[in-house]
PDB file of N, CA and C in Angstrom:
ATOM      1  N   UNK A   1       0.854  -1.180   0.000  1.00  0.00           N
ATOM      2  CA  UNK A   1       0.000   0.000   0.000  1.00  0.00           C
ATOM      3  C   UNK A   1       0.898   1.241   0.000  1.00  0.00           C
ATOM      4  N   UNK A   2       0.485   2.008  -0.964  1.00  0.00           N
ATOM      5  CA  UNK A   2       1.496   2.953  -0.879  1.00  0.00           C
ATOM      6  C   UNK A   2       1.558   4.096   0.126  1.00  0.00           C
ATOM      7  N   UNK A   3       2.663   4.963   0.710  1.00  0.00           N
ATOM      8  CA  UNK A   3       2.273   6.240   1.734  1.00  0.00           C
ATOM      9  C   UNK A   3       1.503   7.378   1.634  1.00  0.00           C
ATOM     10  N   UNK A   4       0.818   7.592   2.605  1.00  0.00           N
ATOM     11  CA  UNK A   4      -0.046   8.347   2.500  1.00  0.00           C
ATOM     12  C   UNK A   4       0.110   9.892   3.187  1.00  0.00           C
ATOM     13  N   UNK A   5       0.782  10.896   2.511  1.00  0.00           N
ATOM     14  CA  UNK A   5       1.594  12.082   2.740  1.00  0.00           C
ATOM     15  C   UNK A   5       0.254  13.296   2.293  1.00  0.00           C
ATOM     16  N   UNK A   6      -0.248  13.723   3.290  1.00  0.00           N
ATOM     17  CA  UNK A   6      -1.404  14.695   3.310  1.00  0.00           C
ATOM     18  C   UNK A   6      -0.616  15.899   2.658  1.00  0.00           C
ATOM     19  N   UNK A   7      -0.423  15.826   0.797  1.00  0.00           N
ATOM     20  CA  UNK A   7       0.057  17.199   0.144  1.00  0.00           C
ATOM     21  C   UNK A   7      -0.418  18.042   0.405  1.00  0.00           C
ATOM     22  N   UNK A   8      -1.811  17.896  -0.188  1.00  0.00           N
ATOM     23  CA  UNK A   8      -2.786  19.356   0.086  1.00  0.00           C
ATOM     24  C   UNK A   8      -2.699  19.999   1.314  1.00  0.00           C
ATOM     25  N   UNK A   9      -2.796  19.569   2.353  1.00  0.00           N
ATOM     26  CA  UNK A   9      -2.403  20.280   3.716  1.00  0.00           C
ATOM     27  C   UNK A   9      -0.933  21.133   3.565  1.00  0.00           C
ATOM     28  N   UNK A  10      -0.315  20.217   3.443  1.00  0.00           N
ATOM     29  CA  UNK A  10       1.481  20.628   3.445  1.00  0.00           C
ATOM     30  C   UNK A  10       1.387  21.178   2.417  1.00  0.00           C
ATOM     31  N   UNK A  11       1.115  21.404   1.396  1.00  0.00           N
ATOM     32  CA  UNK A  11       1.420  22.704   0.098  1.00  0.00           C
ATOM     33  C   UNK A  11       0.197  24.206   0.655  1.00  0.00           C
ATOM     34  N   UNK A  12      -0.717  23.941   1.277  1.00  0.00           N
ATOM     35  CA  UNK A  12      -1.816  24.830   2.278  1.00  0.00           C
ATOM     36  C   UNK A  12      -0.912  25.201   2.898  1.00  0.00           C
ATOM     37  N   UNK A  13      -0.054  24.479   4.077  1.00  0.00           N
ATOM     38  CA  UNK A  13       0.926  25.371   4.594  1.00  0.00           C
ATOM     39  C   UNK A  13       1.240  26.426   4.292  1.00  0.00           C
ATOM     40  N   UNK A  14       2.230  25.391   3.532  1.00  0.00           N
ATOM     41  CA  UNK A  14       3.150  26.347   2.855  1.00  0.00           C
ATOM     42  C   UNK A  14       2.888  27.844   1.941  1.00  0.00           C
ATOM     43  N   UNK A  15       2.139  27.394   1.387  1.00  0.00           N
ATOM     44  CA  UNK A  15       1.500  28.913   0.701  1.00  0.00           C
ATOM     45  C   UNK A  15       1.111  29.712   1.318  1.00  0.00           C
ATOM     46  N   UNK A  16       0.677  29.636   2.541  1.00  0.00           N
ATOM     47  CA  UNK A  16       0.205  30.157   3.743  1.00  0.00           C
ATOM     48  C   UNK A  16       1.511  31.306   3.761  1.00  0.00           C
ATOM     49  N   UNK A  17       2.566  30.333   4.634  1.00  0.00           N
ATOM     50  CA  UNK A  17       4.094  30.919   4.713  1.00  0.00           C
ATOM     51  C   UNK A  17       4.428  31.807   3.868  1.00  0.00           C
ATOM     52  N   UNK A  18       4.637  31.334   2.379  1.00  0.00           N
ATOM     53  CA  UNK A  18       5.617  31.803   1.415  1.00  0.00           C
ATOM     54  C   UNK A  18       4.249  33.002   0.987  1.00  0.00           C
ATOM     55  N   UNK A  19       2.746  33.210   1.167  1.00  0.00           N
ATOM     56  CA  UNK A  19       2.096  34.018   0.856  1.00  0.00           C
ATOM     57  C   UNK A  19       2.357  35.530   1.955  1.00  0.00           C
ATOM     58  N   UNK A  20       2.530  35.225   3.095  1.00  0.00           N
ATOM     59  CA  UNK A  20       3.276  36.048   4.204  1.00  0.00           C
ATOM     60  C   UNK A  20       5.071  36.638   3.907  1.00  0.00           C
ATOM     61  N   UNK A  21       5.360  36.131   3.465  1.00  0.00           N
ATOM     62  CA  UNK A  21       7.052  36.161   2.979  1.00  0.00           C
ATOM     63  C   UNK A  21       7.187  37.354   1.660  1.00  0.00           C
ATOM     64  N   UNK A  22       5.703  37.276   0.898  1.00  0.00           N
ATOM     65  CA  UNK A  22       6.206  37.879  -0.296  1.00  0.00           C
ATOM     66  C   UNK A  22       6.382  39.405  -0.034  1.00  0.00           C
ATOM     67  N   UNK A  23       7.542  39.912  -0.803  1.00  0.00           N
ATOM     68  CA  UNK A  23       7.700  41.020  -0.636  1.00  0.00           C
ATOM     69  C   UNK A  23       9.794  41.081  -0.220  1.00  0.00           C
ATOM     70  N   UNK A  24      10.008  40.174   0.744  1.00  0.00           N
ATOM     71  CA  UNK A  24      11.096  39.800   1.156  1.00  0.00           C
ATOM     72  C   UNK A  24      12.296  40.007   0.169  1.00  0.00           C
ATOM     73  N   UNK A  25      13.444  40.078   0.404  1.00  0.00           N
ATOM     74  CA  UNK A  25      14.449  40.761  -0.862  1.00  0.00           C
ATOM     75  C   UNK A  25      14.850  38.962  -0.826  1.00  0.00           C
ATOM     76  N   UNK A  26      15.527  38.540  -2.411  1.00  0.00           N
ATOM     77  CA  UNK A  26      15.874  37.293  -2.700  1.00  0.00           C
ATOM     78  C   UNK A  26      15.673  36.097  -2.173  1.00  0.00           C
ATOM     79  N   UNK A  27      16.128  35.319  -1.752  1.00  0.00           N
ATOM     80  CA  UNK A  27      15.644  33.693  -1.292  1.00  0.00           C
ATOM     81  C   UNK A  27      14.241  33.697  -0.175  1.00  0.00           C
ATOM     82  N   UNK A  28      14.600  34.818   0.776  1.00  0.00           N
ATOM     83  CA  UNK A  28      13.574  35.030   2.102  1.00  0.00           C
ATOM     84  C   UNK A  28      12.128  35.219   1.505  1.00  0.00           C
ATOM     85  N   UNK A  29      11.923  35.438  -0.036  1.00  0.00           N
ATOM     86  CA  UNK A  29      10.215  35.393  -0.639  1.00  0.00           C
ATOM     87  C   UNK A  29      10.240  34.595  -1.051  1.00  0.00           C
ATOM     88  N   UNK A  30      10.694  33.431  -1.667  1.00  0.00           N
ATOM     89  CA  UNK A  30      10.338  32.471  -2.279  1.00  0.00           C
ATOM     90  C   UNK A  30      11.304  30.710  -1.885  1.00  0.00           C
ATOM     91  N   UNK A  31      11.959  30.613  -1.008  1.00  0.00           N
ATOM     92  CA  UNK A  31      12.367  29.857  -0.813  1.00  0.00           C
ATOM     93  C   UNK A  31      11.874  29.502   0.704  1.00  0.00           C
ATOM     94  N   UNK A  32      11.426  28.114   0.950  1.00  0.00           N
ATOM     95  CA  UNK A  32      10.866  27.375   2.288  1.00  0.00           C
ATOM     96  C   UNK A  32      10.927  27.747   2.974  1.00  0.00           C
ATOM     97  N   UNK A  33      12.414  26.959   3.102  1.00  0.00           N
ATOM     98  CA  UNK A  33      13.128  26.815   4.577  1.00  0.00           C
ATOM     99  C   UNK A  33      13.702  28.360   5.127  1.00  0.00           C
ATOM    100  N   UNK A  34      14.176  29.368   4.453  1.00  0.00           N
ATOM    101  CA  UNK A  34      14.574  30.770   4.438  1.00  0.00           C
ATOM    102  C   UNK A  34      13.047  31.305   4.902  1.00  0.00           C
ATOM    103  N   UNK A  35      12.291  31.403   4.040  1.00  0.00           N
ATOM    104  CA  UNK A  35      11.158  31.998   4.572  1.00  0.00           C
ATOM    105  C   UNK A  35      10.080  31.707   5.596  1.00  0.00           C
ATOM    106  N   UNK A  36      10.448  30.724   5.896  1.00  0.00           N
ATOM    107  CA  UNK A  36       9.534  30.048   7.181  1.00  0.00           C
ATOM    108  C   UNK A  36      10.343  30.753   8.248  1.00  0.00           C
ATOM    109  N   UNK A  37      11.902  30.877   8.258  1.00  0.00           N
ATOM    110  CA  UNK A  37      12.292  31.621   9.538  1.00  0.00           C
ATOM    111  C   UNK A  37      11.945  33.196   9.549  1.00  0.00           C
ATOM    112  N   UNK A  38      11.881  34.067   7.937  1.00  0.00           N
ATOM    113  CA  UNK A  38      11.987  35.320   8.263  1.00  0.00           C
ATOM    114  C   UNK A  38      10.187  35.731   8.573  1.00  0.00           C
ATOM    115  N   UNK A  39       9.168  34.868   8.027  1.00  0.00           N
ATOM    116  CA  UNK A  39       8.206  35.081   8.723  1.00  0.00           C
ATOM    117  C   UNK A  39       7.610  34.572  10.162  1.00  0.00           C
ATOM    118  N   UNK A  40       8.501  33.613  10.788  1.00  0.00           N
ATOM    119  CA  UNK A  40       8.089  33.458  12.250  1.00  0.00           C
ATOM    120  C   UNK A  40       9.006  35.077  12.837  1.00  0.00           C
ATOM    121  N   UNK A  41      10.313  34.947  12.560  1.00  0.00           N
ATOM    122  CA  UNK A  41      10.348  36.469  13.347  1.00  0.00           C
ATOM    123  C   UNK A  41       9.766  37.547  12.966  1.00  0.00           C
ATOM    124  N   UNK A  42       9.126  37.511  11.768  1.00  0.00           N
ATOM    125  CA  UNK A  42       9.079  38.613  11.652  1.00  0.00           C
ATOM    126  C   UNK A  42       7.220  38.686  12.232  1.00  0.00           C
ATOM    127  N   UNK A  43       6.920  37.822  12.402  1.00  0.00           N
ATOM    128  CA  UNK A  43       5.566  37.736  13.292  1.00  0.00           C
ATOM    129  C   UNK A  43       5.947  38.175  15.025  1.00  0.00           C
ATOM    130  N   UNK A  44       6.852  37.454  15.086  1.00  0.00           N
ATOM    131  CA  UNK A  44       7.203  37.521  16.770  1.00  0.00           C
ATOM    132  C   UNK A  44       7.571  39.298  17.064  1.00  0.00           C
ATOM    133  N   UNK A  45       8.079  39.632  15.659  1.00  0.00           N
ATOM    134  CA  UNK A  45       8.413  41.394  15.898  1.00  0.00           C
ATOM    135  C   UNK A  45       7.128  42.094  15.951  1.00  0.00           C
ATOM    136  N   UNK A  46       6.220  41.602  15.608  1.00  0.00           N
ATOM    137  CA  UNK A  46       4.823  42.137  15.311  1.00  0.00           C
ATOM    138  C   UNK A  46       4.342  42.211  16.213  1.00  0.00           C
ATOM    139  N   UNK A  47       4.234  41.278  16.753  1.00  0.00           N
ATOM    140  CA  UNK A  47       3.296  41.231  18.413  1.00  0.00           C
ATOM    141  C   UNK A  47       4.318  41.458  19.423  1.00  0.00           C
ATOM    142  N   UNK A  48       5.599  41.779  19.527  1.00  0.00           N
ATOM    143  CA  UNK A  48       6.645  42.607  20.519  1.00  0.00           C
ATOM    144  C   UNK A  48       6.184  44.309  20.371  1.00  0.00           C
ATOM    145  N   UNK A  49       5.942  44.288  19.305  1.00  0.00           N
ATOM    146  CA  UNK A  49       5.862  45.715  18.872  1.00  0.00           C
ATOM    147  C   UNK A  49       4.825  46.336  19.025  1.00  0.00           C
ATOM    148  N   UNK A  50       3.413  45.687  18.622  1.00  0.00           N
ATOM    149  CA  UNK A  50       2.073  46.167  18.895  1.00  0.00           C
ATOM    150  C   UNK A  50       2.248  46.176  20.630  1.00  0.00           C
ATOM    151  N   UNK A  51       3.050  45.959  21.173  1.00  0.00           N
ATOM    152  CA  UNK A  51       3.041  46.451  22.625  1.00  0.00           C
ATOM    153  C   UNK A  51       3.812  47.806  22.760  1.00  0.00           C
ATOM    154  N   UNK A  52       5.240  47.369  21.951  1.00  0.00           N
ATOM    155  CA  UNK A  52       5.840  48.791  22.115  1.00  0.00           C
ATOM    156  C   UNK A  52       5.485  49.664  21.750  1.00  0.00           C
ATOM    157  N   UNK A  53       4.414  49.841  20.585  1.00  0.00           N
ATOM    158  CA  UNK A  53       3.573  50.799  20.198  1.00  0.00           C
ATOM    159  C   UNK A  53       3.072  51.598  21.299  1.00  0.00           C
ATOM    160  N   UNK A  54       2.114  51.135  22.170  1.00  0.00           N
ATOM    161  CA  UNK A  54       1.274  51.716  23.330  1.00  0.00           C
ATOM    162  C   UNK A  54       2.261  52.650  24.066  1.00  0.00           C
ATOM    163  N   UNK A  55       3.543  51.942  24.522  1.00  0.00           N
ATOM    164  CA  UNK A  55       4.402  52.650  25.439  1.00  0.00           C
ATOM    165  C   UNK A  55       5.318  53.534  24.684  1.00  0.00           C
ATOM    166  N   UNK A  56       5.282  53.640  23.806  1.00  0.00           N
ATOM    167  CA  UNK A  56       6.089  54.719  22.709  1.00  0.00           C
ATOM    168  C   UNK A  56       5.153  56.161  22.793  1.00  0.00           C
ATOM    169  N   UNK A  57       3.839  55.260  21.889  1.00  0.00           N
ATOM    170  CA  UNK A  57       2.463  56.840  22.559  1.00  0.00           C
ATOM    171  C   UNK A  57       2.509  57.320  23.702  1.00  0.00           C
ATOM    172  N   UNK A  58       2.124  56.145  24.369  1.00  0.00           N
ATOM    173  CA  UNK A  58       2.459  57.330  25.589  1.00  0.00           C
ATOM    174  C   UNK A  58       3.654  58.277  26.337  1.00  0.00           C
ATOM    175  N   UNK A  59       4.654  57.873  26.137  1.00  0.00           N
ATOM    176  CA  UNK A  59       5.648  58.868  25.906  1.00  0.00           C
ATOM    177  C   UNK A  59       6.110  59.596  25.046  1.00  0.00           C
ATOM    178  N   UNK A  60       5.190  59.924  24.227  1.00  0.00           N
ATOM    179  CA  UNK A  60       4.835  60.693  23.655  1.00  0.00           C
ATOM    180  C   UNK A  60       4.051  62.151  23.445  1.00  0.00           C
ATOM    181  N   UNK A  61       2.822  61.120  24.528  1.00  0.00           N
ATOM    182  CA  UNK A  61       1.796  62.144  25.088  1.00  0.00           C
ATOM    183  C   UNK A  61       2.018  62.580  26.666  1.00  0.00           C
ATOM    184  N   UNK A  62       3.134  62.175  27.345  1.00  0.00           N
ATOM    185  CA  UNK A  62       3.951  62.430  28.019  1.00  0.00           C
ATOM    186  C   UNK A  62       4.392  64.088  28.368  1.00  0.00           C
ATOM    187  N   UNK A  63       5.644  63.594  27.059  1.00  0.00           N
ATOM    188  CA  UNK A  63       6.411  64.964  26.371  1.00  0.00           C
ATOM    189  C   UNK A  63       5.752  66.324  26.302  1.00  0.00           C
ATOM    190  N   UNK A  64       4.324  66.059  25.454  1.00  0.00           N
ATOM    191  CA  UNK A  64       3.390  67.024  24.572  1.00  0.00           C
ATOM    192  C   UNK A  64       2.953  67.522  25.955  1.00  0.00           C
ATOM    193  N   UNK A  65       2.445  67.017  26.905  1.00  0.00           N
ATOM    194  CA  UNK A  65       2.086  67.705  28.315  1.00  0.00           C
ATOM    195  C   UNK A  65       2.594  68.378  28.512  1.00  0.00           C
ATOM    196  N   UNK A  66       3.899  67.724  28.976  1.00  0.00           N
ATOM    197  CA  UNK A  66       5.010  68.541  29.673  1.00  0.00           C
ATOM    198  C   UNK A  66       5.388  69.576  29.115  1.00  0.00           C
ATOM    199  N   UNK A  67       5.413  70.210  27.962  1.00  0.00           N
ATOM    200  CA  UNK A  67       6.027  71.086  26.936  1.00  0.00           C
ATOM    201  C   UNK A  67       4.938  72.327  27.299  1.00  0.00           C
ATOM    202  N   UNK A  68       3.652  71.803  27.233  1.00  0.00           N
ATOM    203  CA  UNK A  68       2.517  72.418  27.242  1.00  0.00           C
ATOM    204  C   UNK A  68       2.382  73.431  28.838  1.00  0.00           C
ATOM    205  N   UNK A  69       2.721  71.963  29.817  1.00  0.00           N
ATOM    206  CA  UNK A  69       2.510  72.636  30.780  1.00  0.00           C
ATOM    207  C   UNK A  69       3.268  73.573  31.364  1.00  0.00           C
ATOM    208  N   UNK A  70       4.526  73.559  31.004  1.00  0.00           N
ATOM    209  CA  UNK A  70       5.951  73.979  31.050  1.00  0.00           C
ATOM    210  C   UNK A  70       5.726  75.000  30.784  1.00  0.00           C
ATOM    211  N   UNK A  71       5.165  75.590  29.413  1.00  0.00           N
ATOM    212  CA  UNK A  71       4.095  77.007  29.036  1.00  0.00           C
ATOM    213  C   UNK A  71       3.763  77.625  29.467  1.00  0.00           C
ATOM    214  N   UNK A  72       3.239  77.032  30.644  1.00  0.00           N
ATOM    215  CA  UNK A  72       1.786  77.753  31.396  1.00  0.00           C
ATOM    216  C   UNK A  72       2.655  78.007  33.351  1.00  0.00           C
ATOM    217  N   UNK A  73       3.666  77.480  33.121  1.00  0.00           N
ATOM    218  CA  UNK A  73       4.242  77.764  34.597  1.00  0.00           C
ATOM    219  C   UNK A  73       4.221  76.291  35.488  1.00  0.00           C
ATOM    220  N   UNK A  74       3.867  75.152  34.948  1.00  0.00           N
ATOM    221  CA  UNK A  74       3.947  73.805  35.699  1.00  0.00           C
ATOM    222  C   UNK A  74       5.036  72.693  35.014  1.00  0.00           C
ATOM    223  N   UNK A  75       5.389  71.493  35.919  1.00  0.00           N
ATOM    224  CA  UNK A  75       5.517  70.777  35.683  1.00  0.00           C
ATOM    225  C   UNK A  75       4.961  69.822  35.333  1.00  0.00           C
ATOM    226  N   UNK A  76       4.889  68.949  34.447  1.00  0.00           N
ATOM    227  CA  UNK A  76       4.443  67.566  34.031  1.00  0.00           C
ATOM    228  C   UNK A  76       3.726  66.844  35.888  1.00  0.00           C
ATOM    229  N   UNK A  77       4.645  66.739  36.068  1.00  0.00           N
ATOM    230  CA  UNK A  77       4.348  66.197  37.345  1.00  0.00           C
ATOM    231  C   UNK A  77       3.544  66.774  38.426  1.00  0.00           C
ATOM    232  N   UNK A  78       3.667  68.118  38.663  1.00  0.00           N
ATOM    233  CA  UNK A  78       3.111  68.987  39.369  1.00  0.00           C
ATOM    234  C   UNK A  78       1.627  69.080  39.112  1.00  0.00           C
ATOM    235  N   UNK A  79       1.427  68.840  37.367  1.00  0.00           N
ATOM    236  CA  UNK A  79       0.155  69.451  36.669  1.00  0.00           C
ATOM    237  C   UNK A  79      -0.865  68.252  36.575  1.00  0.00           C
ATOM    238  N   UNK A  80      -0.266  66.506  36.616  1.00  0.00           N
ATOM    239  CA  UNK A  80      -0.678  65.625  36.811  1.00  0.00           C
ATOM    240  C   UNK A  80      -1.309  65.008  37.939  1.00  0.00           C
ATOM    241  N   UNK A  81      -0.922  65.617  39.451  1.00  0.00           N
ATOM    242  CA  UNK A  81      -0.881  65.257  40.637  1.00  0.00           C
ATOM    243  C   UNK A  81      -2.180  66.576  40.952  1.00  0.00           C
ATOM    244  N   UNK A  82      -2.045  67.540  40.535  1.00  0.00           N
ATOM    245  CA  UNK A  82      -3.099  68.487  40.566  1.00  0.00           C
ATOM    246  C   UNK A  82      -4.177  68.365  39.868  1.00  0.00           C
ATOM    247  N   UNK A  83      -4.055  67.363  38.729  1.00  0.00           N
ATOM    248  CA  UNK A  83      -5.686  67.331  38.161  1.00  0.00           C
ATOM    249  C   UNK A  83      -5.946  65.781  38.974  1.00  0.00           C
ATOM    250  N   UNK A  84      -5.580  65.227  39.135  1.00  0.00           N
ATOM    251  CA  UNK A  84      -5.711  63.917  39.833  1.00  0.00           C
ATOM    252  C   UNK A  84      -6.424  64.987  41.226  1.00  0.00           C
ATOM    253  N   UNK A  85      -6.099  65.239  41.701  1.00  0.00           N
ATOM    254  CA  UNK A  85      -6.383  66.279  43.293  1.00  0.00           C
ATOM    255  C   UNK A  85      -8.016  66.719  42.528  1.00  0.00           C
ATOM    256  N   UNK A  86      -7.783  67.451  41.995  1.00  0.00           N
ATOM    257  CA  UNK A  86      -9.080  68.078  41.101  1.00  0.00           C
ATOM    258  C   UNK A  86     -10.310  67.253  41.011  1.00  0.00           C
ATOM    259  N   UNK A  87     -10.043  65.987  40.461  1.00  0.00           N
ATOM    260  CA  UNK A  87     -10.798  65.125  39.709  1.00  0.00           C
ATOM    261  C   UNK A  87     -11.095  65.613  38.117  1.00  0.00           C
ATOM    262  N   UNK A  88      -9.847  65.698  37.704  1.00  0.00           N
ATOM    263  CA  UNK A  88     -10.177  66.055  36.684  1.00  0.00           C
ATOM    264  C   UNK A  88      -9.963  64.629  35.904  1.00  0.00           C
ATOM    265  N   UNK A  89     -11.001  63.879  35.078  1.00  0.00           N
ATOM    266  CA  UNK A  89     -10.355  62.430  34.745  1.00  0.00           C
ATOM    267  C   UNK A  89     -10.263  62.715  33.002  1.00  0.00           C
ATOM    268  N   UNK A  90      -9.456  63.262  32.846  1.00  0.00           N
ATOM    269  CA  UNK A  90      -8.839  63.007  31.479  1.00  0.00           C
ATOM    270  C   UNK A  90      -7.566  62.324  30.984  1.00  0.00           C
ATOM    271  N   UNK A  91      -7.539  61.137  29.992  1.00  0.00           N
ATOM    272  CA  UNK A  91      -6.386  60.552  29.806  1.00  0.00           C
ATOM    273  C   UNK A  91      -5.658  61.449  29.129  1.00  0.00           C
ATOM    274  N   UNK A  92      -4.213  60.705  29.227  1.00  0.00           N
ATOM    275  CA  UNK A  92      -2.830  61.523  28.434  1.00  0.00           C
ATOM    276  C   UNK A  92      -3.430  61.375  26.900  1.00  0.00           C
ATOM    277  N   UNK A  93      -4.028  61.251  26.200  1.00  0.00           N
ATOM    278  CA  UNK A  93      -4.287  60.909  24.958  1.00  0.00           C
ATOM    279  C   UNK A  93      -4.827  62.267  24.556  1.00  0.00           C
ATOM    280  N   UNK A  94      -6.070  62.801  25.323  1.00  0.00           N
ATOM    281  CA  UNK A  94      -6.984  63.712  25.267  1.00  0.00           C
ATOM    282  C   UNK A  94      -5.938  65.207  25.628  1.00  0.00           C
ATOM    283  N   UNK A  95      -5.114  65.126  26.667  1.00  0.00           N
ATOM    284  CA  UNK A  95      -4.600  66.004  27.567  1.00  0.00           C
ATOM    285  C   UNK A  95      -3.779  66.430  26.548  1.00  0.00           C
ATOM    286  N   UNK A  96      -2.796  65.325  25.614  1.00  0.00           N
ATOM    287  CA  UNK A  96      -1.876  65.656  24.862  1.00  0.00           C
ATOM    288  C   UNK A  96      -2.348  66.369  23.454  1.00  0.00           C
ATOM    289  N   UNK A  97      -3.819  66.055  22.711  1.00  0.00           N
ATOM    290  CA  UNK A  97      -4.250  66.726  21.771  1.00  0.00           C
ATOM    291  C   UNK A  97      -4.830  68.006  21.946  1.00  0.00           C
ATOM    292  N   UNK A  98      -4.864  68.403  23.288  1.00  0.00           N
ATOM    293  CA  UNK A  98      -5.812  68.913  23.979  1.00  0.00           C
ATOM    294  C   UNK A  98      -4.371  70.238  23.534  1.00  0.00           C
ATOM    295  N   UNK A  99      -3.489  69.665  24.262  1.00  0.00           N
ATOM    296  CA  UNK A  99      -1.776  70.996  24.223  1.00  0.00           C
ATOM    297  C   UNK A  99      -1.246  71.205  23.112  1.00  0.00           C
ATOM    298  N   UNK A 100      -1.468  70.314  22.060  1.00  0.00           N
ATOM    299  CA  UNK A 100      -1.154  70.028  20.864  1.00  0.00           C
ATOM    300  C   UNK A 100      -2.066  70.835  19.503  1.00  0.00           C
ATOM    301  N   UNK A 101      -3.067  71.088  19.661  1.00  0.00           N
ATOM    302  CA  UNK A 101      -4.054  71.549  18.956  1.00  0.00           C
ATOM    303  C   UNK A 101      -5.009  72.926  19.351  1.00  0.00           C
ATOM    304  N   UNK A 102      -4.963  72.741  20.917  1.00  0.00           N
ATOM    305  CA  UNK A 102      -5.684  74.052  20.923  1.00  0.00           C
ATOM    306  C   UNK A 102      -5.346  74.381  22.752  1.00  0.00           C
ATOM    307  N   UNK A 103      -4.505  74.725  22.308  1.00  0.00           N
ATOM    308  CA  UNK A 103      -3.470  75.250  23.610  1.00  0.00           C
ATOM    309  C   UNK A 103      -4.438  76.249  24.802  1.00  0.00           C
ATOM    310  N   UNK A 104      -5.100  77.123  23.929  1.00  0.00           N
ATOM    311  CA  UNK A 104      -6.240  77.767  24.838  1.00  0.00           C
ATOM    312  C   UNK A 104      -6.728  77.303  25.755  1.00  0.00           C
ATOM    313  N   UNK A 105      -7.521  76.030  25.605  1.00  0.00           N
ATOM    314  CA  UNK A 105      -7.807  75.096  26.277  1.00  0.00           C
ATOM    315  C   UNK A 105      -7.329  74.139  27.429  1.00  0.00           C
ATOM    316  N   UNK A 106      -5.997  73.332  26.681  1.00  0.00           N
ATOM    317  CA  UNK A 106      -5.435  73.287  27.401  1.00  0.00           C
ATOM    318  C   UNK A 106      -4.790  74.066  28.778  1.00  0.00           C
ATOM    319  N   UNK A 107      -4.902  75.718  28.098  1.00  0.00           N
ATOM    320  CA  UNK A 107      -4.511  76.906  29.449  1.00  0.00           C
ATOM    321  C   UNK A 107      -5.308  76.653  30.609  1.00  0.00           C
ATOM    322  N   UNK A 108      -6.731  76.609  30.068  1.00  0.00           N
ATOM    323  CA  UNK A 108      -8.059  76.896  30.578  1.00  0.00           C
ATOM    324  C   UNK A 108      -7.963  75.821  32.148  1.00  0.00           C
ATOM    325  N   UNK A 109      -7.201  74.344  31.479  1.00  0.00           N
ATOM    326  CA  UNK A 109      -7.370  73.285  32.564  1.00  0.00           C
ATOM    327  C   UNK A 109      -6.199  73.911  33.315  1.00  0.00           C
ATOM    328  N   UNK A 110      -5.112  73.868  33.140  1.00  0.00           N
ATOM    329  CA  UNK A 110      -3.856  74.634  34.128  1.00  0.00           C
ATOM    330  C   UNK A 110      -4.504  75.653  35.040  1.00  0.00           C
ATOM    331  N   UNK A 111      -5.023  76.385  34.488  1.00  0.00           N
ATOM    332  CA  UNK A 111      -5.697  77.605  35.651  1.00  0.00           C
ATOM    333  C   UNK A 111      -6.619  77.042  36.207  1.00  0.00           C
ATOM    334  N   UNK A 112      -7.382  76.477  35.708  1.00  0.00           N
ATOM    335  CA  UNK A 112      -8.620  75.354  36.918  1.00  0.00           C
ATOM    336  C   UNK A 112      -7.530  75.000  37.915  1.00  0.00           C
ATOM    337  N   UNK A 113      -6.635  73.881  37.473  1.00  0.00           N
ATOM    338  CA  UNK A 113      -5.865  73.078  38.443  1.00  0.00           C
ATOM    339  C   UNK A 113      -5.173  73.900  39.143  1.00  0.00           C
ATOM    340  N   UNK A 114      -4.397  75.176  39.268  1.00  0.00           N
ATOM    341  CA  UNK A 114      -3.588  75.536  40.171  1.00  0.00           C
ATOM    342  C   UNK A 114      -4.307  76.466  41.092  1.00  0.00           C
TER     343      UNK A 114
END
């Protein structure tokens, strides 16, 4: 009886792989064994990164505060600990477009808070 080697699966794989790979400069798009490694790392960089993403923004929106508040006569820290005191509940996301785009505004919360 002859062996029974499930192609269709294993060429499904594979196209899978080498369909993820394309784009890759020489052997790493079209060759197996090369491209099966540069798309597992280059997956594993993907989901390392969609984390470092988050913590990059936010030091980002960090900075944009601090610059802002720095403006207005505060520290980052000073101006954070005072709207926290306040209840003022706005995230760094909002706070940072907030210094970034229409600074007026942003004034408006500094003079609330101090």
């Amino acid at each position: 009886m002859p062996r029974s080697v499930n192609a269709v699966a294993s060429r499904a794989r594979r196209k899978k792989v080498l369909k993820l790979a394309k784009g890759n400069f020489g052997s790493r798009g079209n060759v197996w064994t090369v491209a099966k490694n540069t798309v597992e790392k280059g997956l594993t960089y993907a989901y390392r990164d969609r984390k470092n993403k988050k913590r990059t923004f936010r030091s980002l929106w960090i900075q944009r505060i601090n610059a802002a508040a720095r403006a207005n006569g505060m520290t980052y820290s000073q101006f954070m600990g005072k709207c926290n005191a306040a209840g003022i509940k706005m995230n760094r996301k909002v706070l940072a477009d907030l210094a970034m785009n229409s600074p007026k505004a942003f004034e408006k919360i500094v003079n609330t808070v101090k």
